[in-house]
Protein backbone atom coordinates (compact mmCIF):
# COMPACT_ATOMS: atom_id res chain seq x y z
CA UNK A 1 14.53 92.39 112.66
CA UNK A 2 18.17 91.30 113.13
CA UNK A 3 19.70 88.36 111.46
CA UNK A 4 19.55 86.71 115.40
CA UNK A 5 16.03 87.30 116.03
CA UNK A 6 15.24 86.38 112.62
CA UNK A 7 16.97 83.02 113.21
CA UNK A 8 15.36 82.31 116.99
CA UNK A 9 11.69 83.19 115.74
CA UNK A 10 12.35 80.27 113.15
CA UNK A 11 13.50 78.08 115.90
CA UNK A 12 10.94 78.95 117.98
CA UNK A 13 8.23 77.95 114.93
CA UNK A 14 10.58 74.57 114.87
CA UNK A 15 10.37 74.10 118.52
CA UNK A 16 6.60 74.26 118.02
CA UNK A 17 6.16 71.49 115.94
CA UNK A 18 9.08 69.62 116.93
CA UNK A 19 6.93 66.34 118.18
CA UNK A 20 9.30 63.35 118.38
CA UNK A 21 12.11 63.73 116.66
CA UNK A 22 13.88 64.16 120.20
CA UNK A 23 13.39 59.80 119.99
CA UNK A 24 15.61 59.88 116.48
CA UNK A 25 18.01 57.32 116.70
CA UNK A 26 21.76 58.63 116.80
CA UNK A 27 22.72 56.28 114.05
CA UNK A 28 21.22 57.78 110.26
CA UNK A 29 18.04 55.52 109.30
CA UNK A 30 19.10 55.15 106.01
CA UNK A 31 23.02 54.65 106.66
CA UNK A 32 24.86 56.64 104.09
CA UNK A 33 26.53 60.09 104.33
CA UNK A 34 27.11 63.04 101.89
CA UNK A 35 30.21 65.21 101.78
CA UNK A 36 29.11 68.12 100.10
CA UNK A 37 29.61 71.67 99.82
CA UNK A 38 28.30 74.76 101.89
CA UNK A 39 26.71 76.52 99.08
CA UNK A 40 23.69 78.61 100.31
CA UNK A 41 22.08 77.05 96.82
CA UNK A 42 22.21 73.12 98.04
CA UNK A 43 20.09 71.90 100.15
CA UNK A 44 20.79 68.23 100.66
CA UNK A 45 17.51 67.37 102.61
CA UNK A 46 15.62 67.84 99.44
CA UNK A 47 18.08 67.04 96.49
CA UNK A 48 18.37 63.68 98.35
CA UNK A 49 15.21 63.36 99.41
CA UNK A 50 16.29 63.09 103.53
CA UNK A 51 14.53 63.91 106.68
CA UNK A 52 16.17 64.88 110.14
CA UNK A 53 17.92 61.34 111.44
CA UNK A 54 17.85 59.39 107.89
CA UNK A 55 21.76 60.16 106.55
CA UNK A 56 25.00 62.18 107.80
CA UNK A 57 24.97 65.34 105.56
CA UNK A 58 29.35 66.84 106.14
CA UNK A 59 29.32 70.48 103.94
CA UNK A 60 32.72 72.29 103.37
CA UNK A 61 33.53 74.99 101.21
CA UNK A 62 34.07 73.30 97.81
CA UNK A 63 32.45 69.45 99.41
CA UNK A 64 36.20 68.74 98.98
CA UNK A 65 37.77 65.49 100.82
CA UNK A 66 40.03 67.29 103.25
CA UNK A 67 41.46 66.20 106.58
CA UNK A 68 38.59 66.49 108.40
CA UNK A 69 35.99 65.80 105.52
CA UNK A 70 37.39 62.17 105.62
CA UNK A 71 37.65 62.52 109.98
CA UNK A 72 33.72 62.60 109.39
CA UNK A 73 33.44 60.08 107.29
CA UNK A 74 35.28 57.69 109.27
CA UNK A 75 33.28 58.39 112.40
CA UNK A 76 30.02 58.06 110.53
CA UNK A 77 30.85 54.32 109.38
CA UNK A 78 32.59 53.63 112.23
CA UNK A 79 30.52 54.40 115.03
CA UNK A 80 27.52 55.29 112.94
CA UNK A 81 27.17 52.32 110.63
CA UNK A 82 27.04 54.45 107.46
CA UNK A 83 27.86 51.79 104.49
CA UNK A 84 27.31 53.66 101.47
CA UNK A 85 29.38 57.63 100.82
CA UNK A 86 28.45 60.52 98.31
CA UNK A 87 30.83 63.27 96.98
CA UNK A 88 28.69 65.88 95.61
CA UNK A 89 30.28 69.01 94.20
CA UNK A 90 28.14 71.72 92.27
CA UNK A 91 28.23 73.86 89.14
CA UNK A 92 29.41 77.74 89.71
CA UNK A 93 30.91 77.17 92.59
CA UNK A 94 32.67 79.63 93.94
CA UNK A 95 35.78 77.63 94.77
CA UNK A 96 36.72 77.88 91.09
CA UNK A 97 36.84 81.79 91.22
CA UNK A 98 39.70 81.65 92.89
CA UNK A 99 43.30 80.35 93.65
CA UNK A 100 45.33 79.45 96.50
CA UNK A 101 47.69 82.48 95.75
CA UNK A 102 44.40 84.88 95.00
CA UNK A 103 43.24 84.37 98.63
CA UNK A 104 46.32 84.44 100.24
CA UNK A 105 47.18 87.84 98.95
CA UNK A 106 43.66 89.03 99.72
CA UNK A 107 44.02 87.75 103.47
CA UNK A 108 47.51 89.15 103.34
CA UNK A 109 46.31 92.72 102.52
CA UNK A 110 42.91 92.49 104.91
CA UNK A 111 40.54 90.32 106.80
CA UNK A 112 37.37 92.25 105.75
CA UNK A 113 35.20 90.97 102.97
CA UNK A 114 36.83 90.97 99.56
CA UNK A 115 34.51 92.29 96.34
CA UNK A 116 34.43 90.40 93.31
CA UNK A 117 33.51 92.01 89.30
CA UNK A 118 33.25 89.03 87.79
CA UNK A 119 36.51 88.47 86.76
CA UNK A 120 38.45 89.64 90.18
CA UNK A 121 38.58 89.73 93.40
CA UNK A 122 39.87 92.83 95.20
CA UNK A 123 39.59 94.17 98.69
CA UNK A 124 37.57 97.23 98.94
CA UNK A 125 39.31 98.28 102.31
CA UNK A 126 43.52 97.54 103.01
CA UNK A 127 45.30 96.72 106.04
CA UNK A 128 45.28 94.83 109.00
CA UNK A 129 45.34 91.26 107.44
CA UNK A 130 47.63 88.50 107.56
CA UNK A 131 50.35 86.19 106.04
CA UNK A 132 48.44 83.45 107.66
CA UNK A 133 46.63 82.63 104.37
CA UNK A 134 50.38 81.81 102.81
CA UNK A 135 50.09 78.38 104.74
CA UNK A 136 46.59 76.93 104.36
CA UNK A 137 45.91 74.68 101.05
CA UNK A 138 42.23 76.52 100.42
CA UNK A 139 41.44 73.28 98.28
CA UNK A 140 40.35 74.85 94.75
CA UNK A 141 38.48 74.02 91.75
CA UNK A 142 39.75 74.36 88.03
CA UNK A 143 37.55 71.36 86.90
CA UNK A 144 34.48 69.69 88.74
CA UNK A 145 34.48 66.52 86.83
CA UNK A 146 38.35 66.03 87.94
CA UNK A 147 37.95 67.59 91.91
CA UNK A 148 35.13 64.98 92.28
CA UNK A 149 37.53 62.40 90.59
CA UNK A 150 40.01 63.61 92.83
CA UNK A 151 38.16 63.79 95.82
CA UNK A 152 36.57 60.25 94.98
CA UNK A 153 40.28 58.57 95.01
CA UNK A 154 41.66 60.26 98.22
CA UNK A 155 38.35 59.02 99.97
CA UNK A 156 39.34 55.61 98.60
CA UNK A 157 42.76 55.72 99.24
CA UNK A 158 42.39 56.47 102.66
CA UNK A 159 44.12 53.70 104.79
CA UNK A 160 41.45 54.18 107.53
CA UNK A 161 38.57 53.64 104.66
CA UNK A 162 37.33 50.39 104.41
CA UNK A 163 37.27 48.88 100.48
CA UNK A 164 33.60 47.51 101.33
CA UNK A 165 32.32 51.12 101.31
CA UNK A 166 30.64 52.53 97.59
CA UNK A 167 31.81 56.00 96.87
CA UNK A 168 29.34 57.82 94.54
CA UNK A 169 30.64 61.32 92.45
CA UNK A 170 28.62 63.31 91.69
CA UNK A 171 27.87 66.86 90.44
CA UNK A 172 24.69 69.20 91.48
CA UNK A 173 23.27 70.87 88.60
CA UNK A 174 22.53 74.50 90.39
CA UNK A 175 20.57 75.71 87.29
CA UNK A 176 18.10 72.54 87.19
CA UNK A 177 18.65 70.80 90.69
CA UNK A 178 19.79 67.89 88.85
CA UNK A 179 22.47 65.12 90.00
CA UNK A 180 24.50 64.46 87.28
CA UNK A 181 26.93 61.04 88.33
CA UNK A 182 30.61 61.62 87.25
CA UNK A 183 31.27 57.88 85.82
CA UNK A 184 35.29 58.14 86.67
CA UNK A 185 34.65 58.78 90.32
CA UNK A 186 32.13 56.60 91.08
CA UNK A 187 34.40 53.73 89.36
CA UNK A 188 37.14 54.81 91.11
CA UNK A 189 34.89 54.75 94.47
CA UNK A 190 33.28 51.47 93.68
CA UNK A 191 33.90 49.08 96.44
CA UNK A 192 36.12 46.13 96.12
């Protein structure tokens, strides 16, 4: 079975026992949203404890507070009535296995899948990439406690953020499934 059907017989099962969720609200129930990242490993319905409609769940690579990260945000208080935020980076993430630099060269040499020994990264087949790499800021990791610090502040900072809002940091243990709060961010996010 492909990777497609695999994914439409699971819908199919969903479909099945769908009942009403088609009446959810648009709104979340609960009226907070998590930025978080897109780790296979999280799964923010049950580290949170949420069902479909109760909170706005936005997942980048890294959970990092980029343009459109914050876009999301602002949409979900906005028009969405969201009044409480989580950042919630991870442990081993793979954002801190690399640098900008690292994955620009990689893209520069070749667009197919790079291979990684533990300690590099190298592209197993050369040619046909791209110099577009060179001009994207891939938003690394060199410390979790300070990127959720970091991430925490820009959130706040944001002119289109209003003060009333509580940001929470916080990192996801991957080994135990625990939330561990990062005290500096969520000060730094507490509302004023």
């Amino acid at each position: 079975m492909t990777i497609l059907q695999e994914v439409l017989a699971a819908n199919a099962t969903y479909v099945a026992g769908f009942g009403d969720k088609g009446k959810l609200a648009l709104p979340p129930a609960r009226r907070f949203a998590i930025l978080t990242c897109m780790d296979a490993r999280l799964d923010p319905a049950k580290y949170a404890g949420l069902s479909e409609g109760d909170a706005h769940v936005i997942r980048n690579a890294g959970g990092r507070a980029s343009d459109d990260a914050i876009r999301s945000l602002v949409i979900s208080h906005k028009l969405l009535g969201t009044l409480e935020w989580f950042v919630i980076h991870h442990t081993n993430c793979g954002m801190e296995l690399f640098s900008d630099e690292v994955m620009a060269d990689l893209l520069d040499d070749s667009l197919e899948t790079a291979a990684f020994d533990g300690a590099n990264w190298s592209n197993p087949k050369h040619g046909g990439g791209c110099s577009g790499g060179h001009f994207i800021k891939w938003h690394t990791i060199k410390s979790q406690e300070e990127s959720v610090l970091q991430d925490v502040q820009r959130i706040r900072e944001h002119p289109l953020v209003p003060a009333a809002i509580p940001i929470y940091g916080y990192i996801y243990d991957v080994a135990t499934g625990r939330l561990n709060e990062v005290p500096k961010a969520s000060e730094a996010g507490r509302a004023g």
